[in-house]
PDB file of N, CA and C in Angstrom:
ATOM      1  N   UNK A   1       5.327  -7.846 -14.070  1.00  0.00           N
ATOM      2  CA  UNK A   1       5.064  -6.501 -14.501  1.00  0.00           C
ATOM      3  C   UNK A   1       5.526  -6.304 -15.945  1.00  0.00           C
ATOM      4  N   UNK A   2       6.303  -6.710 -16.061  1.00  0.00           N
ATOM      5  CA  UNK A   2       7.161  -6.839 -17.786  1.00  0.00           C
ATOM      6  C   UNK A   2       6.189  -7.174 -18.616  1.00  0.00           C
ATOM      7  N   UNK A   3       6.010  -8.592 -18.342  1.00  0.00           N
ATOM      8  CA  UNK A   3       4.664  -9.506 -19.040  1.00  0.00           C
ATOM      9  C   UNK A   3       3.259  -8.014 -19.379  1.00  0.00           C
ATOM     10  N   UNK A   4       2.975  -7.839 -18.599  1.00  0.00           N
ATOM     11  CA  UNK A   4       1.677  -7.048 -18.719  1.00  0.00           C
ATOM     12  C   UNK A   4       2.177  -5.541 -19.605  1.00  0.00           C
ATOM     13  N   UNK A   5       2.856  -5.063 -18.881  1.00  0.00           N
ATOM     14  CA  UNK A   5       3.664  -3.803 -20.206  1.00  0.00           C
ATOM     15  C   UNK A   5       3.608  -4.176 -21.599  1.00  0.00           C
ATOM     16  N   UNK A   6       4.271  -5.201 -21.981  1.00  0.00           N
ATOM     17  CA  UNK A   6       4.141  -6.311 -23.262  1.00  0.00           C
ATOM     18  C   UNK A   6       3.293  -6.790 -23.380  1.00  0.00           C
ATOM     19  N   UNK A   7       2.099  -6.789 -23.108  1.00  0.00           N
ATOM     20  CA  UNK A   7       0.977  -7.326 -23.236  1.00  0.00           C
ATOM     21  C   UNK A   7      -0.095  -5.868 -23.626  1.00  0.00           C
ATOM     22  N   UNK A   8       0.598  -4.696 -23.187  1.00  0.00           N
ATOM     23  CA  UNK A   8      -0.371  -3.461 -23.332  1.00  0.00           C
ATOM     24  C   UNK A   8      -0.178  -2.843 -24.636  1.00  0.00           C
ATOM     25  N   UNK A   9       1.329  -3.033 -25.187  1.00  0.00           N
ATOM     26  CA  UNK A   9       2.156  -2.993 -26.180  1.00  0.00           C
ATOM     27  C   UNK A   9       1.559  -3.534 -27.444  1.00  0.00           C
ATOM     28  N   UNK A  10       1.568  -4.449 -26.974  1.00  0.00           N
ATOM     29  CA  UNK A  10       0.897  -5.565 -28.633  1.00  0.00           C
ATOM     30  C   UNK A  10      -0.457  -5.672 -28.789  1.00  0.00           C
ATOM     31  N   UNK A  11      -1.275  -5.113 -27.212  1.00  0.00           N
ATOM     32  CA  UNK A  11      -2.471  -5.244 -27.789  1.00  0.00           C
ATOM     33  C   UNK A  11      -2.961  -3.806 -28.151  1.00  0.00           C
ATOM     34  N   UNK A  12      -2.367  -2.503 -27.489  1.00  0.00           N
ATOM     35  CA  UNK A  12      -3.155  -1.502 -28.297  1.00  0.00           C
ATOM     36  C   UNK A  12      -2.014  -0.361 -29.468  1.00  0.00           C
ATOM     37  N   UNK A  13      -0.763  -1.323 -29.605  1.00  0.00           N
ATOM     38  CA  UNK A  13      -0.093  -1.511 -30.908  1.00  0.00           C
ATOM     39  C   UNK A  13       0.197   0.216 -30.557  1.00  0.00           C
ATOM     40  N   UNK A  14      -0.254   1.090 -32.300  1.00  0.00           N
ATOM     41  CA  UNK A  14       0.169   2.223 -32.023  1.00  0.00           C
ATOM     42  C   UNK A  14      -0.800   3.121 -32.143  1.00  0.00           C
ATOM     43  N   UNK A  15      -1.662   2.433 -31.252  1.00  0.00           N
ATOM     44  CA  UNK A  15      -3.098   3.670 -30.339  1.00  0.00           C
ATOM     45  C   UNK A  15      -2.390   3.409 -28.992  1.00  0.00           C
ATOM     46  N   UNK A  16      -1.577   3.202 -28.718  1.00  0.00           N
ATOM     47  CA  UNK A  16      -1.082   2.926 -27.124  1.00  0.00           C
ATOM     48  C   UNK A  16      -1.097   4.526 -26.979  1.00  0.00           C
ATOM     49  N   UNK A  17      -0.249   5.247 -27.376  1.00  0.00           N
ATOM     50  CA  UNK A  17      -0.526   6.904 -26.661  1.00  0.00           C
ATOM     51  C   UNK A  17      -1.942   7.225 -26.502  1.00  0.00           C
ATOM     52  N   UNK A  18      -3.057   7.049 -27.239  1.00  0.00           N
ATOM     53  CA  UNK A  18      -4.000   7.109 -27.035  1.00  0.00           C
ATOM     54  C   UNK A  18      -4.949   6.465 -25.665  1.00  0.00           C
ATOM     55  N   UNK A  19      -4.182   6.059 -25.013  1.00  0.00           N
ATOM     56  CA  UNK A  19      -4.880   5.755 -23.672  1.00  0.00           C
ATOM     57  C   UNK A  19      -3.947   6.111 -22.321  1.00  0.00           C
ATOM     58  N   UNK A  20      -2.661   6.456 -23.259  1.00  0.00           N
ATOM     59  CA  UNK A  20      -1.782   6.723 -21.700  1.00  0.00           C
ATOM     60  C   UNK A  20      -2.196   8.441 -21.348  1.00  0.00           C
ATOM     61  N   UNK A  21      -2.154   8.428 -20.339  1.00  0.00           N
ATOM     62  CA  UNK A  21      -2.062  10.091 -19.433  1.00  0.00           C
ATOM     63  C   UNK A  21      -0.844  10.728 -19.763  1.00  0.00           C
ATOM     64  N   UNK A  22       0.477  10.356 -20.189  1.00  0.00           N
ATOM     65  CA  UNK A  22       1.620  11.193 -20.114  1.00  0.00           C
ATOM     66  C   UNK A  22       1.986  10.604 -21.341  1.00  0.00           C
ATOM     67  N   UNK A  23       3.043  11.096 -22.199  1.00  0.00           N
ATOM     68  CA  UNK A  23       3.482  10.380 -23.320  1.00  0.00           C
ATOM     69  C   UNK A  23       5.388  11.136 -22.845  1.00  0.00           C
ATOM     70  N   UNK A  24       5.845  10.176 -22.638  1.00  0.00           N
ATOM     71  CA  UNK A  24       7.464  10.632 -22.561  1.00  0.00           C
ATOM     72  C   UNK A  24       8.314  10.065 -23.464  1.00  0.00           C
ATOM     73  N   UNK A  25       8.040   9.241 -23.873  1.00  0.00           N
ATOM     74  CA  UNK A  25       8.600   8.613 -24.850  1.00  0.00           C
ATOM     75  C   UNK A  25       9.342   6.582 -24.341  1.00  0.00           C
ATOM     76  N   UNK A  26       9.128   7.352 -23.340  1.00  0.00           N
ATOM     77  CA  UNK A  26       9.076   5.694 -23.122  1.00  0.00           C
ATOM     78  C   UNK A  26       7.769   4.754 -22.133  1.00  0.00           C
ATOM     79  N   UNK A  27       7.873   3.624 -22.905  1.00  0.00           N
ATOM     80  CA  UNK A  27       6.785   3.100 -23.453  1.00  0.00           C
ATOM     81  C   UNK A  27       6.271   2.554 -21.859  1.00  0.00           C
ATOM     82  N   UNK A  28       7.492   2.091 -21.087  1.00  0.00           N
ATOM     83  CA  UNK A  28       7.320   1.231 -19.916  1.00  0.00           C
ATOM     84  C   UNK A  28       6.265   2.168 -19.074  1.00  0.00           C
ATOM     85  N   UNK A  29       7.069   3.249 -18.907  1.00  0.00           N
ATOM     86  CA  UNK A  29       7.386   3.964 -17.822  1.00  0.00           C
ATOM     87  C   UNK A  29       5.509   5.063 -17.895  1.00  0.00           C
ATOM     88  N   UNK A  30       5.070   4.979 -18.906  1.00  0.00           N
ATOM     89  CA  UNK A  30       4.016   5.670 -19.288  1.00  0.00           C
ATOM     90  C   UNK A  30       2.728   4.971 -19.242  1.00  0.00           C
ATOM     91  N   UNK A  31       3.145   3.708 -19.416  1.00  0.00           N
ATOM     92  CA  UNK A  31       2.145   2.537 -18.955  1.00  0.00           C
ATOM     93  C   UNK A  31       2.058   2.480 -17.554  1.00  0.00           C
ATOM     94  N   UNK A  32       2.750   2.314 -16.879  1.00  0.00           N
ATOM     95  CA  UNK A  32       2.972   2.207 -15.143  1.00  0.00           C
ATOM     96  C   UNK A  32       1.987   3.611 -14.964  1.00  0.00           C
ATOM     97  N   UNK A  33       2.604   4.705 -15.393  1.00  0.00           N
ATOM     98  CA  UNK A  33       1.725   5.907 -14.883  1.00  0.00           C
ATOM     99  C   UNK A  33       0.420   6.545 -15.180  1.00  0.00           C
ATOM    100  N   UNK A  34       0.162   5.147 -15.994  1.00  0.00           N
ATOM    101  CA  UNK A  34      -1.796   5.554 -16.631  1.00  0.00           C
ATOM    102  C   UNK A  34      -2.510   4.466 -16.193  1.00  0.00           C
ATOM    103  N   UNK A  35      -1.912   3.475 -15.516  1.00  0.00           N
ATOM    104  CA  UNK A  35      -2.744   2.441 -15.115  1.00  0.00           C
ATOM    105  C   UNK A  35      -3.821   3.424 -13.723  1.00  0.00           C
ATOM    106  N   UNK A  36      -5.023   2.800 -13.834  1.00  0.00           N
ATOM    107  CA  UNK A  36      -6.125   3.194 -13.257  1.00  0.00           C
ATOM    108  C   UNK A  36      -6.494   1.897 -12.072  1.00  0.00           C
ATOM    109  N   UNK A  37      -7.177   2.346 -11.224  1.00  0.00           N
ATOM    110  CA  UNK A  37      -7.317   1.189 -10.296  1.00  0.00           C
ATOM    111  C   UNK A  37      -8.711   1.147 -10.665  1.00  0.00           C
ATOM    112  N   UNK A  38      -9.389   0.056 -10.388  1.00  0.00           N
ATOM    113  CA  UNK A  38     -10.303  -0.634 -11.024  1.00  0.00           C
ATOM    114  C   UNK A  38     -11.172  -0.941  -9.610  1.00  0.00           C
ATOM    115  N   UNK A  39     -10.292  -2.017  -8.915  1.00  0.00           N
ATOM    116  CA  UNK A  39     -11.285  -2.146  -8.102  1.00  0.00           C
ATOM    117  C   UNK A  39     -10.221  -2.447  -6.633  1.00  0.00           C
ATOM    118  N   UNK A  40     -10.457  -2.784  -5.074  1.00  0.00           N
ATOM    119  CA  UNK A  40      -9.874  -3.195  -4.594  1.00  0.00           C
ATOM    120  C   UNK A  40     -10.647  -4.040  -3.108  1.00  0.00           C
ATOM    121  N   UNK A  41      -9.971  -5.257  -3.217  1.00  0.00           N
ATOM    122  CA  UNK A  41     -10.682  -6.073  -2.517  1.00  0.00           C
ATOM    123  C   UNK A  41     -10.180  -6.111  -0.905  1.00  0.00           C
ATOM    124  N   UNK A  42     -10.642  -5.819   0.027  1.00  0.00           N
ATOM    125  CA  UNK A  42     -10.107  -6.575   1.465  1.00  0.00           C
ATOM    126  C   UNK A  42     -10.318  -7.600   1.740  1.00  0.00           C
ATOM    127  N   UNK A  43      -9.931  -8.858   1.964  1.00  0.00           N
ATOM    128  CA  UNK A  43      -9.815 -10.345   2.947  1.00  0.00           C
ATOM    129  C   UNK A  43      -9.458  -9.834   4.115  1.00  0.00           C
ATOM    130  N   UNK A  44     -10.859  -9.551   4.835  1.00  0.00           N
ATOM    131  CA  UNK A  44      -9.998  -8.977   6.719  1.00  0.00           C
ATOM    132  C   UNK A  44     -10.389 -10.266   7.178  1.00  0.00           C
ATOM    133  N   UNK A  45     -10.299 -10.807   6.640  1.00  0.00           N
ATOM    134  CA  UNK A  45     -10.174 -12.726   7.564  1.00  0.00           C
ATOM    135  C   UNK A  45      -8.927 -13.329   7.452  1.00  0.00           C
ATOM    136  N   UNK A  46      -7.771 -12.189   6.290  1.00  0.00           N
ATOM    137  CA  UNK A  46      -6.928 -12.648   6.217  1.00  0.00           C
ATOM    138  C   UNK A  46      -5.406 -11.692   6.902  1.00  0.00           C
ATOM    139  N   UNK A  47      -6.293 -10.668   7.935  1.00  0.00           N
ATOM    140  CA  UNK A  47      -5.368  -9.891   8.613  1.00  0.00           C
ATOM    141  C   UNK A  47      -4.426 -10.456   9.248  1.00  0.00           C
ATOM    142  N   UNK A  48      -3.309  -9.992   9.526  1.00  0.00           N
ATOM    143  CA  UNK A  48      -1.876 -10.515  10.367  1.00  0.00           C
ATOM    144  C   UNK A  48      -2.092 -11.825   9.818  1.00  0.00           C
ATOM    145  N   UNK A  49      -1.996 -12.746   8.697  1.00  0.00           N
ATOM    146  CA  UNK A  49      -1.836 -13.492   7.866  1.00  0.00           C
ATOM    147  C   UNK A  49      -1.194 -13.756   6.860  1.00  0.00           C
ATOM    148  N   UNK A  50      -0.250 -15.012   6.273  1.00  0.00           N
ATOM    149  CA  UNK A  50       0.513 -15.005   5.435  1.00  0.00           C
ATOM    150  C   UNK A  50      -0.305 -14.878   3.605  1.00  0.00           C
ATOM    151  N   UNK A  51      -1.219 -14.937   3.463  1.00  0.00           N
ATOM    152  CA  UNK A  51      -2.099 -14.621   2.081  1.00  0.00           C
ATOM    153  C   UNK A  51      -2.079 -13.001   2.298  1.00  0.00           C
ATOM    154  N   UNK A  52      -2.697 -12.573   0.753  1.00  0.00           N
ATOM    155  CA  UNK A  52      -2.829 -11.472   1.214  1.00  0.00           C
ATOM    156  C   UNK A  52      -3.907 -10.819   1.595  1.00  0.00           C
ATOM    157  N   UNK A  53      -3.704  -9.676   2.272  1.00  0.00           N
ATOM    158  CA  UNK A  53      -4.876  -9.071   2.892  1.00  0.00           C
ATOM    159  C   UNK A  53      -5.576  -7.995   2.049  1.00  0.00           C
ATOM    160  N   UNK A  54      -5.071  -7.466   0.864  1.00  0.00           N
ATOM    161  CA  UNK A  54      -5.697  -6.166  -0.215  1.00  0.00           C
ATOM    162  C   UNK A  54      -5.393  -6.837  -1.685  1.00  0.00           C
ATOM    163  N   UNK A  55      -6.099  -7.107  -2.383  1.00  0.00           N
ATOM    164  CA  UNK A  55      -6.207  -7.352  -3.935  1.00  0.00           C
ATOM    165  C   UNK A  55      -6.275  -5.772  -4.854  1.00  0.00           C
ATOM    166  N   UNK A  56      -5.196  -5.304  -5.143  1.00  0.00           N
ATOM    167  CA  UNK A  56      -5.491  -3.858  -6.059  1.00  0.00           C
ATOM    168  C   UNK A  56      -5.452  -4.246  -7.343  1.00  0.00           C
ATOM    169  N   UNK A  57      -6.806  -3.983  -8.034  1.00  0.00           N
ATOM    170  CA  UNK A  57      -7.317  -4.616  -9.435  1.00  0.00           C
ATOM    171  C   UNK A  57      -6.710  -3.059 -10.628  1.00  0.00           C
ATOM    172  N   UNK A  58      -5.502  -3.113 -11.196  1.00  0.00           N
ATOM    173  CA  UNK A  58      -5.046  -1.919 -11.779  1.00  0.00           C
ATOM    174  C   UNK A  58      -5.720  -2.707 -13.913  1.00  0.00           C
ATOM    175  N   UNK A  59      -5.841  -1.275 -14.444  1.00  0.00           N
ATOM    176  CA  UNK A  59      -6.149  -1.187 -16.112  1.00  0.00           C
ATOM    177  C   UNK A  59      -5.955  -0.261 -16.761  1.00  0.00           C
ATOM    178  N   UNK A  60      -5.186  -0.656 -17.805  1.00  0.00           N
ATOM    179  CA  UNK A  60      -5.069   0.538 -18.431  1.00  0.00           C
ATOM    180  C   UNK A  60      -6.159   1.670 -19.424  1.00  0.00           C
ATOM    181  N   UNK A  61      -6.982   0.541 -19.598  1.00  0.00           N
ATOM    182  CA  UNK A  61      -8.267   1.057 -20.182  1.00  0.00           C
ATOM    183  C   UNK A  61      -9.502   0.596 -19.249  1.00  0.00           C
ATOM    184  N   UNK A  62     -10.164   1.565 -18.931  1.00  0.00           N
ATOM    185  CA  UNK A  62     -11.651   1.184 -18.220  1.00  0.00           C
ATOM    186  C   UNK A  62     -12.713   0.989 -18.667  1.00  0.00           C
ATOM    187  N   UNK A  63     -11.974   0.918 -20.118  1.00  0.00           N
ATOM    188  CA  UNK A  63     -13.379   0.204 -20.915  1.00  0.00           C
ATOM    189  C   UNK A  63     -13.328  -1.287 -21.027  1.00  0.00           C
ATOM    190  N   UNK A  64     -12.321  -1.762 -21.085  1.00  0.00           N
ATOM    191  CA  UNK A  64     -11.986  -3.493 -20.692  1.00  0.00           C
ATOM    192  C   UNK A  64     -11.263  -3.404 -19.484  1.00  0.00           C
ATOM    193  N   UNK A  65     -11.860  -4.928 -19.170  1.00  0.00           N
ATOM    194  CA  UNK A  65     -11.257  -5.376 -18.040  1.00  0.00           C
ATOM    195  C   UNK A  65     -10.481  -6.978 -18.165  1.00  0.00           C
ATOM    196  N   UNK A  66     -10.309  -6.842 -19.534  1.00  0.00           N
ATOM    197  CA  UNK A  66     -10.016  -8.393 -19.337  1.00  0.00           C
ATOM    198  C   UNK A  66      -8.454  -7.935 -19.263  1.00  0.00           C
ATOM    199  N   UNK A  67      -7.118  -7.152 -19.656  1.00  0.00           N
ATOM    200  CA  UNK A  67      -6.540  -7.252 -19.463  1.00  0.00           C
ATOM    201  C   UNK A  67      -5.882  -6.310 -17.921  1.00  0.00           C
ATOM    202  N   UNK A  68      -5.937  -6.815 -17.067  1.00  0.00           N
ATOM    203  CA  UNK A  68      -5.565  -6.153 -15.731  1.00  0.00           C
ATOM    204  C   UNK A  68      -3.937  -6.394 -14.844  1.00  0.00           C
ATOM    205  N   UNK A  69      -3.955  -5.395 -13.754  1.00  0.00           N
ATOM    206  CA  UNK A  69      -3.013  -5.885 -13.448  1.00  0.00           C
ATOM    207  C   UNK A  69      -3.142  -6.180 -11.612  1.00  0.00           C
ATOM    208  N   UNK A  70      -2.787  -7.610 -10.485  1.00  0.00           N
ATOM    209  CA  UNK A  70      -3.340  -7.765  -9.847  1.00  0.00           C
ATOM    210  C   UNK A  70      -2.149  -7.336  -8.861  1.00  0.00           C
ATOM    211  N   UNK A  71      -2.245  -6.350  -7.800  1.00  0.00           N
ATOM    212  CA  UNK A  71      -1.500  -6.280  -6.743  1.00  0.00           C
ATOM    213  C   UNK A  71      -1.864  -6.770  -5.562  1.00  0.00           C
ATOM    214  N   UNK A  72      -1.068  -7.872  -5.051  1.00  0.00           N
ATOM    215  CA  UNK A  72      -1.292  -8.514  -3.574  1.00  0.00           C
ATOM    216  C   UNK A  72      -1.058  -7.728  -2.502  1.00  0.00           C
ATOM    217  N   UNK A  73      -1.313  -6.832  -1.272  1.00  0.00           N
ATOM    218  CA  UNK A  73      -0.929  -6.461  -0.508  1.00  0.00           C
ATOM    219  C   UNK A  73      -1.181  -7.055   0.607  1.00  0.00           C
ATOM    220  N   UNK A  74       0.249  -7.318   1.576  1.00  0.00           N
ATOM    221  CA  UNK A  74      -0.095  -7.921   2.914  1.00  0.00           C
ATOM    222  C   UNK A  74      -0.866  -6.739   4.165  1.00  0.00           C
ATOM    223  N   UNK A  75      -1.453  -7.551   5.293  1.00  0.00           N
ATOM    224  CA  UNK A  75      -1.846  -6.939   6.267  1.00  0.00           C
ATOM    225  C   UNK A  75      -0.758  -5.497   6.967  1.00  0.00           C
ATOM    226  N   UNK A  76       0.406  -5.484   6.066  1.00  0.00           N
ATOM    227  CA  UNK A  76       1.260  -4.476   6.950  1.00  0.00           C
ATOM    228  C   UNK A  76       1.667  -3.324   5.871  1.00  0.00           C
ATOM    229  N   UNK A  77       0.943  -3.559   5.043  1.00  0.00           N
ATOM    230  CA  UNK A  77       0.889  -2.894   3.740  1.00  0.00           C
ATOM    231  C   UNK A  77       1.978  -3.010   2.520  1.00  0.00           C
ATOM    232  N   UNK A  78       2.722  -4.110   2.571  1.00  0.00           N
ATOM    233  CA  UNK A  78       3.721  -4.693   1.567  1.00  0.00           C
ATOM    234  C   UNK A  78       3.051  -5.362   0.718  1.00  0.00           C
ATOM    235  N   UNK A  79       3.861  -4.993  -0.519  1.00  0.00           N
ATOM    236  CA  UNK A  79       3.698  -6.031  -1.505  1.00  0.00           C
ATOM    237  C   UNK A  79       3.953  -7.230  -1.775  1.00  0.00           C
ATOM    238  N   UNK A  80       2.850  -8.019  -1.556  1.00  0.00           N
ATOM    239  CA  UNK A  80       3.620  -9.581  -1.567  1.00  0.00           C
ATOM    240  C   UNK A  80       3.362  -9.995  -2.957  1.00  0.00           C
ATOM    241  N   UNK A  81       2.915  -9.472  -4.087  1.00  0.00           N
ATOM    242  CA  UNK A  81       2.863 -10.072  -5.500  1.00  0.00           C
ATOM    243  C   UNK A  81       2.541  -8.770  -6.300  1.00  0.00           C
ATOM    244  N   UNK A  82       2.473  -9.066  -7.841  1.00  0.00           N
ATOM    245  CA  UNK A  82       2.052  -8.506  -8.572  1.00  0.00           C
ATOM    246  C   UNK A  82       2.310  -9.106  -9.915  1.00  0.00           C
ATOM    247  N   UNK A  83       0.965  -9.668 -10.858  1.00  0.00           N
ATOM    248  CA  UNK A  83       0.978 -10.695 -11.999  1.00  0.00           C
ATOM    249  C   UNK A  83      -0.649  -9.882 -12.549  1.00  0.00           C
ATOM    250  N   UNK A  84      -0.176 -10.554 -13.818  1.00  0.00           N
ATOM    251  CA  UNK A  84      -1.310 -10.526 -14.643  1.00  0.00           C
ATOM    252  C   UNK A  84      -2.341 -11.208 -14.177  1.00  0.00           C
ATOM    253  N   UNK A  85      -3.274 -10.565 -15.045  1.00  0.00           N
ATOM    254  CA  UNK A  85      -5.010 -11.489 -14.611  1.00  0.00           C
ATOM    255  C   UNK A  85      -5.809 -11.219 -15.749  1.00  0.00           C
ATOM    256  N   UNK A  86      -6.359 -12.002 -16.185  1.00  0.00           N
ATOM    257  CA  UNK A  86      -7.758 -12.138 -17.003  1.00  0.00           C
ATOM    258  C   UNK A  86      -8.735 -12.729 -16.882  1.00  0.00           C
TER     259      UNK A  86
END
């Protein structure tokens, strides 16, 4: 999650307020709360299973998609990951 904050940072520099929803002054915390969900996948072949069962495709801009952020959710609704993707 760090990685991708720092990654939202350097790439939209200081137009970053310009895409967040809230501006508080800190940088982390405003990124987390403008990310948009994009898309989200089910694997129900992978229910009551150790992979995960929900892919939540999060962005901070919905005009690109190359920089995203990928949430794993298991069949019991936990988070079993969350990493960058391009």
């Amino acid at each position: 999650m760090t990685e991708y904050i720092l990654q939202q940072q350097e790439t939209f520099g200081e137009d970053l307020e310009e895409v967040l929803v809230d501006v508080s002054g800190d940088a982390a915390v405003d990124i987390i709360r403008s990310l948009r969900l994009m898309s989200m996948t089910i694997l129900a072949d992978e229910h009551g299973g150790s992979e995960p069962f929900a892919v939540l495709e999060y962005a901070l801009d919905d005009s690109t998609t190359d920089d995203v952020l990928l949430v794993n959710l298991g069949s019991d609704g936990g988070v079993q990951s969350v990493m960058s993707g391009d």
